[in-house]
Protein backbone atom coordinates (compact mmCIF):
# COMPACT_ATOMS: atom_id res chain seq x y z
CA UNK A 1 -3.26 25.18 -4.50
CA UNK A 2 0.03 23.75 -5.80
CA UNK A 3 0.42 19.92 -6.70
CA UNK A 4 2.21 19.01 -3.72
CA UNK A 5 -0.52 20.38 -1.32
CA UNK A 6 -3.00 18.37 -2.82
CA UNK A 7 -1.10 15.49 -2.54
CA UNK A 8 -0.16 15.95 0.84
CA UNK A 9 -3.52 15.78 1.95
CA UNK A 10 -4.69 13.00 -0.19
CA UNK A 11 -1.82 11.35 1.89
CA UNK A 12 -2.99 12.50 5.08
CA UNK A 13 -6.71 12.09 4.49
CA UNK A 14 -7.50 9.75 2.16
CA UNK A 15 -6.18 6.42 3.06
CA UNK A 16 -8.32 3.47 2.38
CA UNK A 17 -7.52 2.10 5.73
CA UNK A 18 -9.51 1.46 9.28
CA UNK A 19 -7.72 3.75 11.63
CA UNK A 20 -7.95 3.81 15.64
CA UNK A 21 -7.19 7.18 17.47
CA UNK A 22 -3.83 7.77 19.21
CA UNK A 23 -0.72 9.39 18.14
CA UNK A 24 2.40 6.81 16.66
CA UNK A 25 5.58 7.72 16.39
CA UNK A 26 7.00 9.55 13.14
CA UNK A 27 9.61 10.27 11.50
CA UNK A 28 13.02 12.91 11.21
CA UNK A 29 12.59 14.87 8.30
CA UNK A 30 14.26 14.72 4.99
CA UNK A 31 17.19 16.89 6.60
CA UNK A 32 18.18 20.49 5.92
CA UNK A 33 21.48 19.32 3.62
CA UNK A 34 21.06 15.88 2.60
CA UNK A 35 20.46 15.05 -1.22
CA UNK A 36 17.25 13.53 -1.93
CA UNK A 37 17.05 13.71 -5.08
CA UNK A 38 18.92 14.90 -8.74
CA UNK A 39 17.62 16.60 -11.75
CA UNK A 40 20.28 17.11 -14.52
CA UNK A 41 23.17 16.89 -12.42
CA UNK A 42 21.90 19.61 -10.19
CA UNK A 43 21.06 18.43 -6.00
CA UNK A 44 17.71 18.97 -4.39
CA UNK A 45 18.07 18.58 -0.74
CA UNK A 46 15.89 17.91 2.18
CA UNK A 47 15.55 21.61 2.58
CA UNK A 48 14.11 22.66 -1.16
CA UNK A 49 11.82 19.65 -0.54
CA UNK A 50 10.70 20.95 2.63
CA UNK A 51 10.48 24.74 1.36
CA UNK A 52 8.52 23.50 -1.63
CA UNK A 53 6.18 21.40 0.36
CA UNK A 54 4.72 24.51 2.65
CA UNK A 55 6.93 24.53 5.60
CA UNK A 56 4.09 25.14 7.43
CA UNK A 57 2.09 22.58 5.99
CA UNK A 58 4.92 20.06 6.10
CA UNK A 59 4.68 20.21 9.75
CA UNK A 60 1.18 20.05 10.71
CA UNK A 61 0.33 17.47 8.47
CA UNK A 62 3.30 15.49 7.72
CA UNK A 63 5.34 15.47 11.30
CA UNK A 64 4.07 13.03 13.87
CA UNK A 65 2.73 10.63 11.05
CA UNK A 66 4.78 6.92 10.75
CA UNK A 67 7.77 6.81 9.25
CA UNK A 68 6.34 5.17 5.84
CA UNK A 69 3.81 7.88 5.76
CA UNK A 70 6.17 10.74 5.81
CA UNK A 71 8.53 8.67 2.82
CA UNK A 72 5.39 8.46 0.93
CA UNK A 73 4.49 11.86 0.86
CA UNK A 74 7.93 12.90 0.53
CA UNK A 75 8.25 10.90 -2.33
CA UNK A 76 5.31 12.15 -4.02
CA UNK A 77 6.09 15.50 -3.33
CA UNK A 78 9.81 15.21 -4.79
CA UNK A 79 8.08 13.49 -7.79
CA UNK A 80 6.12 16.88 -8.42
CA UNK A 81 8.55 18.73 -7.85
CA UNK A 82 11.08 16.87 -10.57
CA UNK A 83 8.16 17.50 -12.66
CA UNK A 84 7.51 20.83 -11.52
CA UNK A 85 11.10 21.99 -12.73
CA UNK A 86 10.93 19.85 -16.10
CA UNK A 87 7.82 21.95 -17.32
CA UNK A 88 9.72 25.35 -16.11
CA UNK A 89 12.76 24.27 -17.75
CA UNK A 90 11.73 23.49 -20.92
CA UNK A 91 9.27 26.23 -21.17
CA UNK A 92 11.74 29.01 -20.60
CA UNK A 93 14.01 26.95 -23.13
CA UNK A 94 11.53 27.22 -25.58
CA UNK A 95 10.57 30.68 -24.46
CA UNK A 96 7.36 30.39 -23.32
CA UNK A 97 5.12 30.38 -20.11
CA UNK A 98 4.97 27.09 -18.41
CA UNK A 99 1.29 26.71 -19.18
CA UNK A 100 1.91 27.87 -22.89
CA UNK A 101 4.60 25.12 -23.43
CA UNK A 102 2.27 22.36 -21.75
CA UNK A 103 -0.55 23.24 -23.90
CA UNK A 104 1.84 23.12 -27.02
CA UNK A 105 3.32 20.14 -25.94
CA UNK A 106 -0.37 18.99 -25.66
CA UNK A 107 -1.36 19.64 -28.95
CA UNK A 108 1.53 17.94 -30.44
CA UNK A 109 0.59 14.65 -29.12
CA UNK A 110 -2.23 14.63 -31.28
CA UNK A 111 -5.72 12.99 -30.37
CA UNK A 112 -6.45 10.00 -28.96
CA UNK A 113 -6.93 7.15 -31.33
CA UNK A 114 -8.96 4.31 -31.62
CA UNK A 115 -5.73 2.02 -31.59
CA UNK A 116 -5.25 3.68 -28.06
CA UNK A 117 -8.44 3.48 -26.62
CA UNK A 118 -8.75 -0.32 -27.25
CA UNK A 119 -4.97 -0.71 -25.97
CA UNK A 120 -5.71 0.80 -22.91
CA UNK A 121 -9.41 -1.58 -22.60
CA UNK A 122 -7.08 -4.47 -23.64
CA UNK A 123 -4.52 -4.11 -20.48
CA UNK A 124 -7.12 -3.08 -18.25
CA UNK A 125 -9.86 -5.59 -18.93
CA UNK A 126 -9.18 -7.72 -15.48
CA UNK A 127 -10.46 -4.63 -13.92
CA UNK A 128 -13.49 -3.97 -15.74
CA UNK A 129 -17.10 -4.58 -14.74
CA UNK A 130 -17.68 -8.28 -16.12
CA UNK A 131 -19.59 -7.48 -19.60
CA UNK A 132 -18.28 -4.63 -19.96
CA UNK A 133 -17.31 -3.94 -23.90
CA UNK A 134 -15.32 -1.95 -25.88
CA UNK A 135 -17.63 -0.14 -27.69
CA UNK A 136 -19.36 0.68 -24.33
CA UNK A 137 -16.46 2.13 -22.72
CA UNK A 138 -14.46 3.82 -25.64
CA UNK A 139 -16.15 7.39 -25.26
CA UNK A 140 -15.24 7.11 -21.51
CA UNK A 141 -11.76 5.80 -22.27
CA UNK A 142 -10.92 8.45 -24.52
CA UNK A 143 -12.23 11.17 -22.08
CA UNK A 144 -10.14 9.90 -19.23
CA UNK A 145 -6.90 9.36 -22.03
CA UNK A 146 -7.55 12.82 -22.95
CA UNK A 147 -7.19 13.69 -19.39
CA UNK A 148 -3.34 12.28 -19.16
CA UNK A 149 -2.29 14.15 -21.95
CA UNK A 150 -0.74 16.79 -19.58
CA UNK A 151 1.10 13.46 -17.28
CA UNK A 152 1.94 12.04 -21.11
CA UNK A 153 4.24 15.24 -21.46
CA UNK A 154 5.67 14.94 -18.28
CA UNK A 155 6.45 11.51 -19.04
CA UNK A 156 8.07 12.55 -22.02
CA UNK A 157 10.07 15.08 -20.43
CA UNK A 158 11.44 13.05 -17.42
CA UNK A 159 12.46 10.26 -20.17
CA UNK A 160 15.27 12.88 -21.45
CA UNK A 161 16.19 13.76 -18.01
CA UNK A 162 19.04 12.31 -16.00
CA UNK A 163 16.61 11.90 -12.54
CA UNK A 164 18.06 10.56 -9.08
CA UNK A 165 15.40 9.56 -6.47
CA UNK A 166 18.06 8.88 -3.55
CA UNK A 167 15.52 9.05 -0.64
CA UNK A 168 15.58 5.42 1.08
CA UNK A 169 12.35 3.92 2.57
CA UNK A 170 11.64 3.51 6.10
CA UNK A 171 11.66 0.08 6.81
CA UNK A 172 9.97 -1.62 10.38
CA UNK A 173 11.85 -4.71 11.85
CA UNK A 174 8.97 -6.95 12.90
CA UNK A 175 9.02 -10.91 12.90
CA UNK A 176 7.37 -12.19 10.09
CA UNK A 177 5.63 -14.87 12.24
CA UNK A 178 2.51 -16.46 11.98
CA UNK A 179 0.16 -18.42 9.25
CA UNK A 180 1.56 -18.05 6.36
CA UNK A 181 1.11 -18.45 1.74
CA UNK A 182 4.00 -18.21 -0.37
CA UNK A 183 7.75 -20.37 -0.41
CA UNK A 184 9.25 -20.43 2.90
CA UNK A 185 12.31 -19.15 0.81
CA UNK A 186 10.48 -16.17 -0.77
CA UNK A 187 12.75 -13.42 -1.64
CA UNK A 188 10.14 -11.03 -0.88
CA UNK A 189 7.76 -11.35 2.47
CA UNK A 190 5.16 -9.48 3.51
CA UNK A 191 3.63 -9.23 6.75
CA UNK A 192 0.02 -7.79 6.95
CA UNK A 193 -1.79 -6.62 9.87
CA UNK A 194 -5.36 -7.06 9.84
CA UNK A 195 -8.80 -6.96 11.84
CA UNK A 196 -11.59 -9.08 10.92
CA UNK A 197 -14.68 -6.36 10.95
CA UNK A 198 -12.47 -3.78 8.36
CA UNK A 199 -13.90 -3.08 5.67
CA UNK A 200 -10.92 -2.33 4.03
CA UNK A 201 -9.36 -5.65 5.04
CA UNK A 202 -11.76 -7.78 3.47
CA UNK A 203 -11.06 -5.51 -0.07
CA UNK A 204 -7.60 -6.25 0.64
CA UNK A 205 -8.11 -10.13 -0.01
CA UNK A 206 -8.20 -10.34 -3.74
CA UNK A 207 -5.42 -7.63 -4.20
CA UNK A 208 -3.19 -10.41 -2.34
CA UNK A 209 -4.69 -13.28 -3.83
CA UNK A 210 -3.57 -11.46 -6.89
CA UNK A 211 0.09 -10.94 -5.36
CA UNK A 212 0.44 -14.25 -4.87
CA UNK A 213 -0.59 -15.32 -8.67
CA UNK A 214 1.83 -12.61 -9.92
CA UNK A 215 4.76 -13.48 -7.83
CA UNK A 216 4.50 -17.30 -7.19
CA UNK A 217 7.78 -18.21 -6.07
CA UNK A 218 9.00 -14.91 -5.01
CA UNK A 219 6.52 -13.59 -2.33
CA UNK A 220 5.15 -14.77 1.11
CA UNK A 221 2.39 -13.47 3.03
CA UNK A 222 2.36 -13.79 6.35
CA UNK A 223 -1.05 -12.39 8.27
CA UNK A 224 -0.89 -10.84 12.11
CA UNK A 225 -3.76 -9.68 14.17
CA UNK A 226 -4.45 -6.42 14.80
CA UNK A 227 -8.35 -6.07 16.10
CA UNK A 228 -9.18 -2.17 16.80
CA UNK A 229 -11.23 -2.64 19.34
CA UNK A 230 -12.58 0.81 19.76
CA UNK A 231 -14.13 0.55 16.45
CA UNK A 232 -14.47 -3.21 15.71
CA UNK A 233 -15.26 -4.97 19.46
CA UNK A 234 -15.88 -8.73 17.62
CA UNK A 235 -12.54 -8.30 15.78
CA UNK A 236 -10.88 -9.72 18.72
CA UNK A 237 -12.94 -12.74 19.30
CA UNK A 238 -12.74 -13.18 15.60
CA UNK A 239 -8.67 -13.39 16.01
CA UNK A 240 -8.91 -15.58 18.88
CA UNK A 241 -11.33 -18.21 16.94
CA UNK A 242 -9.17 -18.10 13.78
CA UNK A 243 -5.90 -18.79 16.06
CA UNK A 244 -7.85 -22.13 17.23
CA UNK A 245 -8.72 -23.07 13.75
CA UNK A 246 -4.93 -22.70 13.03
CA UNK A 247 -4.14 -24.67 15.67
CA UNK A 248 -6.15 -27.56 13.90
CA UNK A 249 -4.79 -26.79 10.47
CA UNK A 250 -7.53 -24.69 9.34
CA UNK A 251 -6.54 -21.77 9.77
CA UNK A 252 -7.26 -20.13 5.54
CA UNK A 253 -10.29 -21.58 5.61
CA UNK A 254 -11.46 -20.19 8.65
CA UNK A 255 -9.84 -16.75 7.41
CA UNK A 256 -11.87 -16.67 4.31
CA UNK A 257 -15.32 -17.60 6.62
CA UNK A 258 -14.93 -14.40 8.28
CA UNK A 259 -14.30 -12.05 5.79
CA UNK A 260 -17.17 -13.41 3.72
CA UNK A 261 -19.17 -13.00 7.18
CA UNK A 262 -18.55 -9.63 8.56
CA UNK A 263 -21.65 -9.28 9.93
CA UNK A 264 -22.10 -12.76 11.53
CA UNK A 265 -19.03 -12.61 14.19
CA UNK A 266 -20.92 -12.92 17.57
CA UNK A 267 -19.88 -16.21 19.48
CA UNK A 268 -22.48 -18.48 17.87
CA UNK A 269 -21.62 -17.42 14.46
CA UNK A 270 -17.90 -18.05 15.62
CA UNK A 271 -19.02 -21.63 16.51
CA UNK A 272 -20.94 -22.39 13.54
CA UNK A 273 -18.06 -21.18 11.04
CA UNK A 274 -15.76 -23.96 12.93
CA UNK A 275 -18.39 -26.43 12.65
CA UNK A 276 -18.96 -25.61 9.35
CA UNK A 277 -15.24 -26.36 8.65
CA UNK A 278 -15.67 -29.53 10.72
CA UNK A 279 -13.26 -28.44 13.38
CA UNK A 280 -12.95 -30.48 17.15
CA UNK A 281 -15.53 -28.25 19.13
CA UNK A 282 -14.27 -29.28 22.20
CA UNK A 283 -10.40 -28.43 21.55
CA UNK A 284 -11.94 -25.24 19.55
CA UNK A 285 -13.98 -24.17 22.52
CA UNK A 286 -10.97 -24.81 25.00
CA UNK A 287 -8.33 -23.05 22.42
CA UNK A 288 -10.82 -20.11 23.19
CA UNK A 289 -10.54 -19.87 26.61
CA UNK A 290 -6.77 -20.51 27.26
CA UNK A 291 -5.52 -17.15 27.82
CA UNK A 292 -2.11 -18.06 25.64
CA UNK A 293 -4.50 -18.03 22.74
CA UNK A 294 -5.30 -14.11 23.71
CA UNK A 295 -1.89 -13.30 24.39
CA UNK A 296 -1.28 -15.01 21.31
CA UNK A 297 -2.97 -11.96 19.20
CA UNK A 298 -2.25 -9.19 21.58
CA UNK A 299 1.32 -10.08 20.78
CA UNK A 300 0.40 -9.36 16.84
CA UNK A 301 -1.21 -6.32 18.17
CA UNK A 302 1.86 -4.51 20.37
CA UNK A 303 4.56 -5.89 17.42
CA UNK A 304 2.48 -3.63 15.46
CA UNK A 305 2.36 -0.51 17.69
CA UNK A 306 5.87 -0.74 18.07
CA UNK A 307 6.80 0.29 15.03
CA UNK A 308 4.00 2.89 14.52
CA UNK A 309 0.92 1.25 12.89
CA UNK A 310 -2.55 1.96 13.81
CA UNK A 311 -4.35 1.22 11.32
CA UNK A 312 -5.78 -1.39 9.13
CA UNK A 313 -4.35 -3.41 6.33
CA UNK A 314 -1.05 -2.18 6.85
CA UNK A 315 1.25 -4.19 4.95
CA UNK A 316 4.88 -4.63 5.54
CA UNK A 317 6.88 -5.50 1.85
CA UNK A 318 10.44 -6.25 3.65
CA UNK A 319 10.28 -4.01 6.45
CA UNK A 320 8.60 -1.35 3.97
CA UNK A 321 5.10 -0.07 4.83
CA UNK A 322 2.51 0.48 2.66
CA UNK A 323 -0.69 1.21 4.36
CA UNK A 324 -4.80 0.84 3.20
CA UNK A 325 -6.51 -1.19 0.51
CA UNK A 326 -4.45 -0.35 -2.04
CA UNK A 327 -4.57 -1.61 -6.14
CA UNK A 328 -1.65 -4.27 -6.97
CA UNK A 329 0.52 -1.84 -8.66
CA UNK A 330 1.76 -0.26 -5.39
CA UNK A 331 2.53 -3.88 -4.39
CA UNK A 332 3.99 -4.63 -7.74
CA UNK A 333 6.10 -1.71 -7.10
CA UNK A 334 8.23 -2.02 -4.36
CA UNK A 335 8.26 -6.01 -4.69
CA UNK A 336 9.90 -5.52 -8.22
CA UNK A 337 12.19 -3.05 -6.63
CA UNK A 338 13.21 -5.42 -3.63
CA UNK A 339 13.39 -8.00 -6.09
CA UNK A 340 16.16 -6.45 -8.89
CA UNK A 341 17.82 -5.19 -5.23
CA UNK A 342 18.71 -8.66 -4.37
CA UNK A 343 20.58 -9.63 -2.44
CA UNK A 344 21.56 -6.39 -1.52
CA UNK A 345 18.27 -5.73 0.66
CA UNK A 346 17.82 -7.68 3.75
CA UNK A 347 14.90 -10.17 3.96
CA UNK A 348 13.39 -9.94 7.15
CA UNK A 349 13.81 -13.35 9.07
CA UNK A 350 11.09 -15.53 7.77
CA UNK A 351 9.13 -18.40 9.74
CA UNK A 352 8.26 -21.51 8.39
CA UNK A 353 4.39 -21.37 7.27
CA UNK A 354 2.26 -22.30 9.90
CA UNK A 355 -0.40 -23.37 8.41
């Protein structure tokens, strides 16, 4: 199986996301002529990506998915392919078989070194187990190091190539309204949709706690509710409570009570979380049953099934959607591109914070 095929399904099946059934609308292909990308002043269109994708995988797991799903895998798959070409290129340059030149290539980057090993512990140690050690780690450091050799060469190779990625992301227009971190001014927001019961929510938290740290002045967060109700039924009620601890300026606080209690979400737990917080019971309780407070969150819910999201986190980095728990890098990635962009990509039009 071809590169591309496996990561078209990790794309389509491996999301680290809570998902509720239902089709959403996708997106138009790359297009038959259009130039996606460029590799040494030669064009790959929308077509060679397509062909080199599996047509007929393309289309049966690729068309019908949201718009930032089908960039995504498009963009992985024209990464591939750029690489793909590199190898052959080279290889028939230096007249041998692709797999020849790779292990060649390989062997010319020499093992991996101590100084390595504790480089790679030394920018990863945030990540680590706490107590974990250098000397614990290094034989499974330089296994996994020995591993990206073949992605080392590739890396080498695209650094002497003149490579194009024109594809544009897919980007949503939905109000960034709501409770909100980060400088009302942030050149950067991001609007996440979330559900109190995921799983993958709550490992979300950190990852934007993080966000926030990296990008202090540049980023806002702004959260929305989307409860799946089919698979979480006290995600709901959980978004209604936390709506009536905003309204009494409480609304973080209350966030953080019910991700750290998942499992304690039924109405008394709801109750004791705002007493806990020493919230007004009696405005709490009446927030709760004033059906603007539901509306409220089943507002958050249709913004986000109008522009194809059905699953949770989904995150939206200026209109562009990255969806699942995912590590900070693919945050880091697309803020620092919106970022050295400026101000030639449009913020979305942000709200004061709320609360």
């Amino acid at each position: 199986m071809r590169l591309g095929t496996l990561i078209i399904l990790a794309l389509a099946f491996g999301a680290l996301a809570c998902q509720r059934d239902g089709a959403s609308p996708g997106a138009a292909s790359a297009g038959d002529s259009k130039v996606v990308a460029q590799l040494d002043g030669r064009d790959i269109t929308g077509a060679d990506l397509e062909t080199w994708m599996k047509e007929d995988l393309y289309k049966r797991e690729i068309e019908g998915k949201p718009a930032g799903e089908v960039y995504e895998a498009q963009a992985a798959a024209i990464d591939a392919l750029v690489n793909e070409e590199l190898v052959e290129n080279a290889a028939k340059k230096a007249g041998q078989t692709p797999e020849a030149f790779m292990k060649a290539q390989e062997e010319l980057l020499g093992p991996v070194g101590d100084e390595e090993v504790k480089a790679f512990f030394d920018g990863n140690t945030s990540r680590l187990p706490p107590g974990a050690t250098l000397e614990s780690l290094a034989p499974r450091i330089k296994q996994h190091l020995e591993s990206q050799r073949p992605e080392k060469v590739r890396e080498n190779l695209r650094a002497a190539a003149k490579i194009a990625v024109l594809l544009e992301p897919p980007r949503a227009n939905v109000d960034a309204t709501g409770p909100s971190r980060g400088p009302a001014d942030a050149a950067v927001v991001i609007v996440e949709f979330s559900d109190y019961q995921c799983p993958f929510c709550k490992r979300a938290e950190p990852t934007i706690d993080a966000v926030l740290a990296k990008y202090p002045t540049q980023v806002r967060v702004v959260y929305r509710h989307l409860p799946l109700d089919g698979l979480h039924p006290r995600a709901r009620p959980a978004a209604i409570a936390s709506v009536c601890a905003e309204q009494q300026g409480k609304f973080w606080e209350y966030h953080g009570k019910l991700f750290e209690n998942q499992q304690a979400l039924n109405d008394e737990d709801l109750d004791k979380h705002a007493t806990e917080l020493g919230l007004d019971q009696a405005a709490f309780k009446a927030c709760q049953q004033n059906p603007e407070t539901a509306q409220r969150v089943q507002r958050d819910s249709d913004a986000a099934r109008a522009v194809g999201i059905t699953g949770t986190p989904a995150f939206l980095i200026n209109g562009i959607l990255i969806s699942g728990a995912r590590p900070i890098d693919d945050f880091s990635k697309w803020i620092d591109q919106e970022l050295a962009a400026k101000p030639a990509a449009a913020t979305p039009a942000a709200a004061p914070p709320a609360s």
